[in-house]
N, C-alpha and C. Protein backbone atom coordinates (compact mmCIF):
# COMPACT_ATOMS: atom_id res chain seq x y z
N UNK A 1 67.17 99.87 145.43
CA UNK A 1 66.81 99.72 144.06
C UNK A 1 66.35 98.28 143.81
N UNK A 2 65.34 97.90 142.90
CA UNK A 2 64.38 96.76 142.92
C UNK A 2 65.28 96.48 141.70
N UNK A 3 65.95 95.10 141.93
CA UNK A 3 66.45 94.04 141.04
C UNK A 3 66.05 94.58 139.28
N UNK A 4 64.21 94.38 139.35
CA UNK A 4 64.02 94.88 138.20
C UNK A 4 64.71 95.87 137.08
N UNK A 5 64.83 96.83 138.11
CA UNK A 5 65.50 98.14 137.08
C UNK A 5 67.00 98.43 136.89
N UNK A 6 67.75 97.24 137.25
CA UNK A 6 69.14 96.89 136.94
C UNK A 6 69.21 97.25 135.50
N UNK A 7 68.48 96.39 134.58
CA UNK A 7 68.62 96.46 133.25
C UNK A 7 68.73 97.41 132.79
N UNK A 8 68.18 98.58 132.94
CA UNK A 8 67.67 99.66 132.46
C UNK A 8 68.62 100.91 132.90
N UNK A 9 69.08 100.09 134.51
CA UNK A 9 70.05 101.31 134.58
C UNK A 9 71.44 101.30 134.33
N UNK A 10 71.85 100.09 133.97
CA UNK A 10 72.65 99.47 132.53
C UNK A 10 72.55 100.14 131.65
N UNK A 11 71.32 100.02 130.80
CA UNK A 11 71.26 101.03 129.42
C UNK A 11 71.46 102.38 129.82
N UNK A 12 70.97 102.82 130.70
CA UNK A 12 71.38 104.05 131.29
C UNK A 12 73.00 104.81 131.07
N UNK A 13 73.46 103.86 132.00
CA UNK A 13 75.02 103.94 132.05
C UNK A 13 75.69 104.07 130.77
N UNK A 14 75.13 103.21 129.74
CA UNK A 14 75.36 102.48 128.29
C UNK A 14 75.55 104.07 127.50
N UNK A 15 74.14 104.87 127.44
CA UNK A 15 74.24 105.74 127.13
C UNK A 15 75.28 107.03 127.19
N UNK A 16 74.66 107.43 128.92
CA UNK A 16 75.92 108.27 129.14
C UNK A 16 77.21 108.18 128.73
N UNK A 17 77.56 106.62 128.91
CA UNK A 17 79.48 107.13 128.19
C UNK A 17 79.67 107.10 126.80
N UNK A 18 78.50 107.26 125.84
CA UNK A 18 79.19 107.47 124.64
C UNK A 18 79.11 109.07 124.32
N UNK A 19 78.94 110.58 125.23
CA UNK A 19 79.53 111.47 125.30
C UNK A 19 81.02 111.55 125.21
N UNK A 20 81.13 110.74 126.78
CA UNK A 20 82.53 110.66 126.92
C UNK A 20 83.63 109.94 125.81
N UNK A 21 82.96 109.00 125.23
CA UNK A 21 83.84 108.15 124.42
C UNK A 21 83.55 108.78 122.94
N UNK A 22 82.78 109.24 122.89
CA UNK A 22 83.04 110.48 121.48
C UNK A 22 83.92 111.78 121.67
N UNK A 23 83.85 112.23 122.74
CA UNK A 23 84.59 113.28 123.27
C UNK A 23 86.42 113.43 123.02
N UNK A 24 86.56 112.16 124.05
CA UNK A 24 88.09 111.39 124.11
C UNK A 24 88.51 111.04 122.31
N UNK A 25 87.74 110.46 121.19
CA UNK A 25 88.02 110.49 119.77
C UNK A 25 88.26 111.39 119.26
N UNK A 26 87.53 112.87 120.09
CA UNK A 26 87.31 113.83 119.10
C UNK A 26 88.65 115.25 119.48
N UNK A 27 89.51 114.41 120.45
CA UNK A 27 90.55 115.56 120.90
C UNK A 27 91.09 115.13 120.11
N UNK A 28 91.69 116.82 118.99
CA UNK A 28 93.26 116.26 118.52
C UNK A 28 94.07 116.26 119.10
N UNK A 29 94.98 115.22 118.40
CA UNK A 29 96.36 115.41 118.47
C UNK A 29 96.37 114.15 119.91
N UNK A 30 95.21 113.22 120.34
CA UNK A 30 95.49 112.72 121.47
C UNK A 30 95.35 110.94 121.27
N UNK A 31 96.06 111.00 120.42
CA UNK A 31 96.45 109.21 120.52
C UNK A 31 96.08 108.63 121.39
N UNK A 32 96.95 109.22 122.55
CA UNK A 32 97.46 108.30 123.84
C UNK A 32 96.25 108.13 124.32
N UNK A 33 95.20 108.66 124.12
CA UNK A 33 94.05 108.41 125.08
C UNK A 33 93.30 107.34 124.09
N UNK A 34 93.63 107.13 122.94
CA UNK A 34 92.77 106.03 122.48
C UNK A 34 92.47 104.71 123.37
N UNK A 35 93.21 103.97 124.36
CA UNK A 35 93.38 103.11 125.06
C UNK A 35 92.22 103.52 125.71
N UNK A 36 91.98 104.53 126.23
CA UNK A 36 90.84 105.26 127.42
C UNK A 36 89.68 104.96 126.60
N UNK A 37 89.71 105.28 125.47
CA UNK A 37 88.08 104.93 124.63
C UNK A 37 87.97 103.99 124.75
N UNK A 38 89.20 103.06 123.97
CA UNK A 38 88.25 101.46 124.01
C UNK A 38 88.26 100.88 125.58
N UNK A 39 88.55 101.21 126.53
CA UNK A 39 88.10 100.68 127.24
C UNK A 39 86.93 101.79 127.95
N UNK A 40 86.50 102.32 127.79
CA UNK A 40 85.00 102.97 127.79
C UNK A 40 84.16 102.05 126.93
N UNK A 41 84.49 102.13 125.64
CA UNK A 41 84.05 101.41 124.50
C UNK A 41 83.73 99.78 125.35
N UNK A 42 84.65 99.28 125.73
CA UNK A 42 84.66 98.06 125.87
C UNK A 42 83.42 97.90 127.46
N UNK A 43 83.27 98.57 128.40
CA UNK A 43 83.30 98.67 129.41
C UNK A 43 81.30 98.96 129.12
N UNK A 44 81.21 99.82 127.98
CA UNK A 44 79.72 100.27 127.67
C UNK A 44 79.08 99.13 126.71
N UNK A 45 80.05 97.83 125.74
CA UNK A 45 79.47 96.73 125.10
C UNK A 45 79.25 96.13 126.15
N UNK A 46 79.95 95.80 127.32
CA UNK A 46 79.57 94.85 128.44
C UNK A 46 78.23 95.00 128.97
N UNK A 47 78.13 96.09 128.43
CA UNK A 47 76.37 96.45 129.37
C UNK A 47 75.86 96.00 129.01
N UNK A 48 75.94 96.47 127.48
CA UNK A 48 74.93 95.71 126.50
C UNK A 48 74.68 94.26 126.92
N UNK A 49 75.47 93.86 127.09
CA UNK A 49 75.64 91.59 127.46
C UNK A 49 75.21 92.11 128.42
N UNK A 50 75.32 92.56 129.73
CA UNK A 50 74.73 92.28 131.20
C UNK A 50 73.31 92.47 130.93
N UNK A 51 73.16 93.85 130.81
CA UNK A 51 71.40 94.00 130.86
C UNK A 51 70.54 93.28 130.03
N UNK A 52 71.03 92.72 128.86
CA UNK A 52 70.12 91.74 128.00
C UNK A 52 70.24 90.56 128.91
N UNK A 53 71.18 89.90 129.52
CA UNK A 53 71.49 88.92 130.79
C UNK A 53 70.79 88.85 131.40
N UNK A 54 70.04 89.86 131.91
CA UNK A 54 69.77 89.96 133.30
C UNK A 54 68.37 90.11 133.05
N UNK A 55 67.89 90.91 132.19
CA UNK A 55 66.52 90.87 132.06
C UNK A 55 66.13 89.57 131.32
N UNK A 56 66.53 88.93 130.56
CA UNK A 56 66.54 87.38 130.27
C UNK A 56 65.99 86.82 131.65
N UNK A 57 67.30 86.77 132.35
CA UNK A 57 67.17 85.55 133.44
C UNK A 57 66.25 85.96 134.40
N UNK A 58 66.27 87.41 134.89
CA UNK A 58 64.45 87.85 135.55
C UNK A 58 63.78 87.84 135.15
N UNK A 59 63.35 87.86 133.72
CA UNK A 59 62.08 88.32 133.44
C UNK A 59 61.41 89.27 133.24
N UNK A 60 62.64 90.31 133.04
CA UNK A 60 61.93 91.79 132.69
C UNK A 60 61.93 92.53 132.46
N UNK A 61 60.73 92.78 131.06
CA UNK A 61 60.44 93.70 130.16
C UNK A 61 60.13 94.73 130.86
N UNK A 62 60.39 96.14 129.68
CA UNK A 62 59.52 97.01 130.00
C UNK A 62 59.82 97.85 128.67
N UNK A 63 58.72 98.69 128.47
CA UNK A 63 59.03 99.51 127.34
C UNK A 63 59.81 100.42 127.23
N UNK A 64 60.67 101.02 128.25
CA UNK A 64 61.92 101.38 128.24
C UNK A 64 63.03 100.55 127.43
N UNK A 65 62.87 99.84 128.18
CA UNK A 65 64.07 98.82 127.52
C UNK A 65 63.91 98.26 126.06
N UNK A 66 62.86 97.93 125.63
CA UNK A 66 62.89 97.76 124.07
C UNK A 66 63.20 98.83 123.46
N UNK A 67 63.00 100.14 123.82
CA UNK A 67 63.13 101.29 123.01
C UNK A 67 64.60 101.81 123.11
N UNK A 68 65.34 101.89 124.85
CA UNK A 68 66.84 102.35 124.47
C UNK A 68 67.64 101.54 124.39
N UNK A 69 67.41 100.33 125.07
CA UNK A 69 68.82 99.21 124.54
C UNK A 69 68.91 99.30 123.26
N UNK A 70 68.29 98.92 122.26
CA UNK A 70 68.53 98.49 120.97
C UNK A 70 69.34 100.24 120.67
N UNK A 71 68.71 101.28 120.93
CA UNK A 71 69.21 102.72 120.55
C UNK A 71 70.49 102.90 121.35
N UNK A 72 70.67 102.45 122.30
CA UNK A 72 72.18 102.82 122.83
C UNK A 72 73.24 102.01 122.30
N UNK A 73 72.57 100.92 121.79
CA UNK A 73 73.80 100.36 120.74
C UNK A 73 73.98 100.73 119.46
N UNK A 74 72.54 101.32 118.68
CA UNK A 74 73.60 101.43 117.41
C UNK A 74 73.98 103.35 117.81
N UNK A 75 73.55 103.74 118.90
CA UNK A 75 74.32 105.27 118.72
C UNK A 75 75.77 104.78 119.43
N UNK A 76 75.95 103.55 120.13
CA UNK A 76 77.52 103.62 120.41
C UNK A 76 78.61 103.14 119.33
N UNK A 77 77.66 101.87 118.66
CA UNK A 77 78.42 101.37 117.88
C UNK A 77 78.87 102.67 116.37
N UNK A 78 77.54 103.21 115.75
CA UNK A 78 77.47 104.18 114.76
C UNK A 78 78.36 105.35 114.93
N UNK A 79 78.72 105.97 116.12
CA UNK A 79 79.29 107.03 117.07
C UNK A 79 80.81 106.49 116.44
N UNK A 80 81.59 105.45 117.11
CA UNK A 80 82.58 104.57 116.71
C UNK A 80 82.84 104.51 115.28
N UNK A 81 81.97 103.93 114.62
CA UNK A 81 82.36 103.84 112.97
C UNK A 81 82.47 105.09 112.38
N UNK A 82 81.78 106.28 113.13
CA UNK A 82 81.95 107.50 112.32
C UNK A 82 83.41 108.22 112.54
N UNK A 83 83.80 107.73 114.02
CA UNK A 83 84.59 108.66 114.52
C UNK A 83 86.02 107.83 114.33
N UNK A 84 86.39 106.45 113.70
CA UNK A 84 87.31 105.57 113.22
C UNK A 84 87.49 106.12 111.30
N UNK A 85 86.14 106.47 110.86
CA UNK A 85 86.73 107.34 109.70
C UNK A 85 87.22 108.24 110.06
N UNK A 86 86.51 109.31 110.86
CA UNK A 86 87.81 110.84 111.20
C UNK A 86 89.04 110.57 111.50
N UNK A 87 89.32 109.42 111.71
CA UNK A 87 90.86 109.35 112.46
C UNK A 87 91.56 108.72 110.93
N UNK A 88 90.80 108.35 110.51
CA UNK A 88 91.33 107.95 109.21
C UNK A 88 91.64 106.32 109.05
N UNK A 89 91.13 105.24 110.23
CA UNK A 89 91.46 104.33 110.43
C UNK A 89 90.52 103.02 109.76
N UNK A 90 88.79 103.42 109.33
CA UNK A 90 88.50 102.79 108.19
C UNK A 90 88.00 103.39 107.42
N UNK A 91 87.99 102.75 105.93
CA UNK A 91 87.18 103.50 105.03
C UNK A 91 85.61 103.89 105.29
N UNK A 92 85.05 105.23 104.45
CA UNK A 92 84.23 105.76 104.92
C UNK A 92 82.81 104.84 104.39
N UNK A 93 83.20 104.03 103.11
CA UNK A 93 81.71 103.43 102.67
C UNK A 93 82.17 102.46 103.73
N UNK A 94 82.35 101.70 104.32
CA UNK A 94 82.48 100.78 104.92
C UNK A 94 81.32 100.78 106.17
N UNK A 95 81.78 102.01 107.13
CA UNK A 95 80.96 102.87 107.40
C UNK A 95 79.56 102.80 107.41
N UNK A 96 79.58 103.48 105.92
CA UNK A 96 78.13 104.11 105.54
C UNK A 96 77.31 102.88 105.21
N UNK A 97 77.85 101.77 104.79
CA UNK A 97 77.22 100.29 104.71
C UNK A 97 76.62 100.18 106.19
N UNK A 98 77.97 99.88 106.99
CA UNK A 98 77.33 99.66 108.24
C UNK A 98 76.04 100.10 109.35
N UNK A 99 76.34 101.89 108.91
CA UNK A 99 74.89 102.70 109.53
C UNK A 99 73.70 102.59 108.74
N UNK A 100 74.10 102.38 107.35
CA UNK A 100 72.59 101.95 106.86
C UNK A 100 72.19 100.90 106.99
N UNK A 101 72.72 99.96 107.23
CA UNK A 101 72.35 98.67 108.05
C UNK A 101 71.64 98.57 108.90
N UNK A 102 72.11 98.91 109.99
CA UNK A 102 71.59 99.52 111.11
C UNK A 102 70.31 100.27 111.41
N UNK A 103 69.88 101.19 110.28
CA UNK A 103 69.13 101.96 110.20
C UNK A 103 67.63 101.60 109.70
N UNK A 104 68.01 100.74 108.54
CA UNK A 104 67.18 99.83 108.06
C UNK A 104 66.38 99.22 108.89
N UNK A 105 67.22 98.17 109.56
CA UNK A 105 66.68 96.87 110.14
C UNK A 105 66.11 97.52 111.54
N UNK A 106 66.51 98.63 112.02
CA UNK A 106 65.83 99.34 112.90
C UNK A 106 64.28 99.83 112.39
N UNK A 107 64.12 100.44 111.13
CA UNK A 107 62.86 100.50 110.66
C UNK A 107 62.19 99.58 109.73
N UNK A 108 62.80 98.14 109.76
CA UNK A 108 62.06 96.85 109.55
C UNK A 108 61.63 96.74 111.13
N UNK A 109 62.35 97.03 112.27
CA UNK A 109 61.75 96.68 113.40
C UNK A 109 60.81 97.37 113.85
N UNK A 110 60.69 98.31 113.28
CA UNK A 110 59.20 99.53 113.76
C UNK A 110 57.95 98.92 112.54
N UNK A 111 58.37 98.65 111.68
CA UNK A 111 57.25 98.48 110.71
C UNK A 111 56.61 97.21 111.30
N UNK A 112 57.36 96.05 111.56
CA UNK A 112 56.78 94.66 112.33
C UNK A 112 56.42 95.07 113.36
N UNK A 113 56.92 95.70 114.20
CA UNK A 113 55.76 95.88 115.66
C UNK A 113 54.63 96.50 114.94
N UNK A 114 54.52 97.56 114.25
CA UNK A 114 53.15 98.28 113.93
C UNK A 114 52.41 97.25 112.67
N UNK A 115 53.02 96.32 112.15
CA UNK A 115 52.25 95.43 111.19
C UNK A 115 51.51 94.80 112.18
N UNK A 116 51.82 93.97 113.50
CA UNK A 116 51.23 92.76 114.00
C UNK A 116 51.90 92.79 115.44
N UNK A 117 52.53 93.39 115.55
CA UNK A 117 53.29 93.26 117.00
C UNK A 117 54.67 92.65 117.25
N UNK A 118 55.40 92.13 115.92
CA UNK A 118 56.46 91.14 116.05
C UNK A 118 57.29 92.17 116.51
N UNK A 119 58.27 91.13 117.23
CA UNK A 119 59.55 91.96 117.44
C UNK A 119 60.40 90.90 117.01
N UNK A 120 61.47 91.43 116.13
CA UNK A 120 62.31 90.82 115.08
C UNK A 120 63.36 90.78 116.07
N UNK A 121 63.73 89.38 116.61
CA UNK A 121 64.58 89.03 117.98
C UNK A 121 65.75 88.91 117.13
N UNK A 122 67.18 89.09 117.85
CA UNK A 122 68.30 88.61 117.17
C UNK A 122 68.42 87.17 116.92
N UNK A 123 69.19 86.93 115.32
CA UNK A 123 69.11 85.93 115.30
C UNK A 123 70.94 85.58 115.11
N UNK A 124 71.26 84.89 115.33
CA UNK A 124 72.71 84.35 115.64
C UNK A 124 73.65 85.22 114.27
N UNK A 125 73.32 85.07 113.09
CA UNK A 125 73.65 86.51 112.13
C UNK A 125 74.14 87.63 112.66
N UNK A 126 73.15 88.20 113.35
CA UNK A 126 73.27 89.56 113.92
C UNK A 126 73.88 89.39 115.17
N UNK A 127 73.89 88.38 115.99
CA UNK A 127 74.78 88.44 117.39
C UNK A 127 76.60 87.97 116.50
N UNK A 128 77.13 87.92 115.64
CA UNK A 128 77.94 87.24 115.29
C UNK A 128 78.23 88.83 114.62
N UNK A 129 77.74 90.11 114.16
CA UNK A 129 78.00 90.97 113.41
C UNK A 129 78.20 92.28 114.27
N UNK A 130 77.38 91.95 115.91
CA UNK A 130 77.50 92.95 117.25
C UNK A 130 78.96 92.45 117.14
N UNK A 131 78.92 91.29 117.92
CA UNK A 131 80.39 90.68 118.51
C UNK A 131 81.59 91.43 117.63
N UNK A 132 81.37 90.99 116.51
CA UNK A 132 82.70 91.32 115.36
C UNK A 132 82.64 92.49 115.18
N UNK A 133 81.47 93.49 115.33
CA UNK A 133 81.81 94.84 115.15
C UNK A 133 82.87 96.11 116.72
N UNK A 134 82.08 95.35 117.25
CA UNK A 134 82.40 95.49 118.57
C UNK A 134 83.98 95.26 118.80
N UNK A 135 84.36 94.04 118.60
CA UNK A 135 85.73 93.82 119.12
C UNK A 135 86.64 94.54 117.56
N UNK A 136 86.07 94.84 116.44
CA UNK A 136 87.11 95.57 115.43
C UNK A 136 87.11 97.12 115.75
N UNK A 137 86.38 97.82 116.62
CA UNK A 137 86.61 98.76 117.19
C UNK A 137 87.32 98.98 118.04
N UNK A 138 87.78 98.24 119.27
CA UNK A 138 88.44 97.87 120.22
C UNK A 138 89.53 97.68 119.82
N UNK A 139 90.07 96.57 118.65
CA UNK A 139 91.09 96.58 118.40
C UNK A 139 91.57 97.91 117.31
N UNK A 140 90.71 98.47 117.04
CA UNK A 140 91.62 100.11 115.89
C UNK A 140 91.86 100.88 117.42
N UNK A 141 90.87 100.62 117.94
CA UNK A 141 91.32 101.71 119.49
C UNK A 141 92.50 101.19 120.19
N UNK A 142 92.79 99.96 120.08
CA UNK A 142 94.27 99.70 120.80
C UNK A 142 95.37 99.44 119.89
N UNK A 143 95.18 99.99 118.42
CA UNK A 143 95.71 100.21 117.20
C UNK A 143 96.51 98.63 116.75
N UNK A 144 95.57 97.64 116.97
CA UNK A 144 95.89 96.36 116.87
C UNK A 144 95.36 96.71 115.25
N UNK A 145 95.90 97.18 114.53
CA UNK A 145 95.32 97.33 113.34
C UNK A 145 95.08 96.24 111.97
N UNK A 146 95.79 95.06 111.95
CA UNK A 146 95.91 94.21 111.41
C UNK A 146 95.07 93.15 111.72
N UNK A 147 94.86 92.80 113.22
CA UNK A 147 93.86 92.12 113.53
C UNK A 147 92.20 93.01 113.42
N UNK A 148 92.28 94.30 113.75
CA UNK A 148 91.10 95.31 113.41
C UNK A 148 90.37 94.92 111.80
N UNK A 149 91.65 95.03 110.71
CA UNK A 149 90.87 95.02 109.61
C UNK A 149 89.97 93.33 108.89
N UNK A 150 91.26 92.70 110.11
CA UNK A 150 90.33 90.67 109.27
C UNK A 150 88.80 91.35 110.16
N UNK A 151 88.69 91.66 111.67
CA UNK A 151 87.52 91.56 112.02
C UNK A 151 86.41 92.42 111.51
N UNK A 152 87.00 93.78 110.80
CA UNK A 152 86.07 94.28 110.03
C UNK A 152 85.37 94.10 109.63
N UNK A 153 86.13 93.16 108.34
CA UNK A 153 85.68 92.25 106.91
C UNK A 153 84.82 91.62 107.44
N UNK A 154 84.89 90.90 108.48
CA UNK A 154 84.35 89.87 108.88
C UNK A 154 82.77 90.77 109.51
N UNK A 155 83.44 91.62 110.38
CA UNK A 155 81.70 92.64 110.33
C UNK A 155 81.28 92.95 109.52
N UNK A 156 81.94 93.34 108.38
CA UNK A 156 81.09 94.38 107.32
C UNK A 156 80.47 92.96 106.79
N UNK A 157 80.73 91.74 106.43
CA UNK A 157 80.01 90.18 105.70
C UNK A 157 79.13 90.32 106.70
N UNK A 158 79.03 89.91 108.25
CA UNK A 158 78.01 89.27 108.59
C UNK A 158 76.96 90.78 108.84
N UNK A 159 77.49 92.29 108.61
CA UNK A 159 76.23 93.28 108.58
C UNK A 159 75.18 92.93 107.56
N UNK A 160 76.04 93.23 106.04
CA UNK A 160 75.45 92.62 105.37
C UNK A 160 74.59 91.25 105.61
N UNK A 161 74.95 90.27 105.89
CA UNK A 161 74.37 88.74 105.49
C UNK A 161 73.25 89.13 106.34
N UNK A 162 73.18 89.60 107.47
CA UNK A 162 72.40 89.96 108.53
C UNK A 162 71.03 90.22 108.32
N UNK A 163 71.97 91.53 107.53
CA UNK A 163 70.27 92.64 107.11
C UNK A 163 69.62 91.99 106.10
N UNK A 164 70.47 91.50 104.93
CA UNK A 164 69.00 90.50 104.44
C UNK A 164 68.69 89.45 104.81
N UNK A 165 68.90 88.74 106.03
CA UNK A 165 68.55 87.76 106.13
C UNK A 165 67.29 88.05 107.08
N UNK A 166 67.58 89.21 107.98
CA UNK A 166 66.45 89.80 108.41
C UNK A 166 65.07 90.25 107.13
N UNK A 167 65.46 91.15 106.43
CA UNK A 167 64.54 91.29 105.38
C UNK A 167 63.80 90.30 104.87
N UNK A 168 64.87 89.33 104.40
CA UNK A 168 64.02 87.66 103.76
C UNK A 168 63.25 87.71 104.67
N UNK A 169 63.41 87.19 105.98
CA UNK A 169 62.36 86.82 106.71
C UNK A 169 61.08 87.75 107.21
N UNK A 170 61.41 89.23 106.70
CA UNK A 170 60.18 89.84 107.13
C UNK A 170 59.54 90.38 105.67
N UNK A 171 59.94 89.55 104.56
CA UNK A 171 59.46 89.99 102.99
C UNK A 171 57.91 89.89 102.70
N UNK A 172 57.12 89.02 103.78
CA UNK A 172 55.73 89.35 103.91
C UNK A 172 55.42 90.88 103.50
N UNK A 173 55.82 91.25 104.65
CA UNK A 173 55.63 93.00 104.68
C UNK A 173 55.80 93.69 103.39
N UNK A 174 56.31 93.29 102.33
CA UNK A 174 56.31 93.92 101.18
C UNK A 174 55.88 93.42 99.97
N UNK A 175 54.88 91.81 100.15
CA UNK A 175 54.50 91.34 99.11
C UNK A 175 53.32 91.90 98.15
N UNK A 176 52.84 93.18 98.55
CA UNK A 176 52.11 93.96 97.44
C UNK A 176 52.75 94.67 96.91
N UNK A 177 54.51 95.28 96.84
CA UNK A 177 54.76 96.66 96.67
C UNK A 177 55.47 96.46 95.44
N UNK A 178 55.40 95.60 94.96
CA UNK A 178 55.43 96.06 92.77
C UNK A 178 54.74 94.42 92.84
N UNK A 179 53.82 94.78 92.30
CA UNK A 179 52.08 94.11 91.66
C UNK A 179 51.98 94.45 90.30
């Protein structure tokens, strides 16, 4: 296998276990296996960091990879927030903030490639709102629940601060739409 397609078969991997790690949430009555998710959970964010790593430090794109990295994270992360309300462990707008977040700034990112070609790179906002979302999942999965809810808060602020700060900066795109 050519160095190149490490990345990709990262996202690969990335993908496949959020079957499994929706699966393992979705047995009742099985606590004990929460430990098994987040470290699936934990084991499938690492990818995320390696393969953005790695194609960084090689050099390489491909249109695979713009299209499922960014999608294997918010279906792992979104997967997680949905399946932490079923358990009853956060509130559900909290949630629904978060996936529309997500959802948004995903189709601010389709509208800038098809405006001009930009691709709306992370900006320290949004790596500060992965991180914190990421590890407040991890900790409801190892029912560190007290430390889970400061990092929440702290995700659900920087989702928010995120997405408009993304928007501000792509408000070009909407300076005809109430004239």
């Amino acid at each position: 296998m050519k160095k190149e397609s490490i990345p990709n078969l990262l996202t690969l991997i990335r993908i496949a276990m959020i079957p499994l790690f929706i699966l393992l949430l979705s047995l009742p009555g099985r606590s004990d296996l929460h430990w098994l998710a987040a470290l699936i959970f934990a084991v499938a964010s690492f990818t995320d960091y390696l393969d953005g790593y790695l194609a960084r430090k090689w050099q390489v794109v491909s249109n695979f990879g713009k299209f499922a990295d960014p999608m294997a994270d918010k279906l792992l992360v979104m997967s997680a927030f949905i399946l932490l309300v079923g358990l009853d462990f956060i509130p559900a707008w909290i949630a629904a903030l978060i996936v529309c977040r997500e959802l948004a700034v995903t189709g601010l990112r389709l509208l800038l490639v098809e405006q001009g070609g930009t691709i709306l790179a992370a900006a320290m906002p949004g790596k500060i709102k992965t991180f914190s979302q990421m590890f407040a999942i991890i900790f409801y999965l190892l029912h560190f629940h007290l430390l889970a809810d400061i990092t929440l808060y702290i995700a659900l602020f920087f989702t928010l601060y995120s997405g408009y700060d993304y928007f501000k900066g792509a408000s070009f795109l909407f300076k005809d739409t109430f004239k």
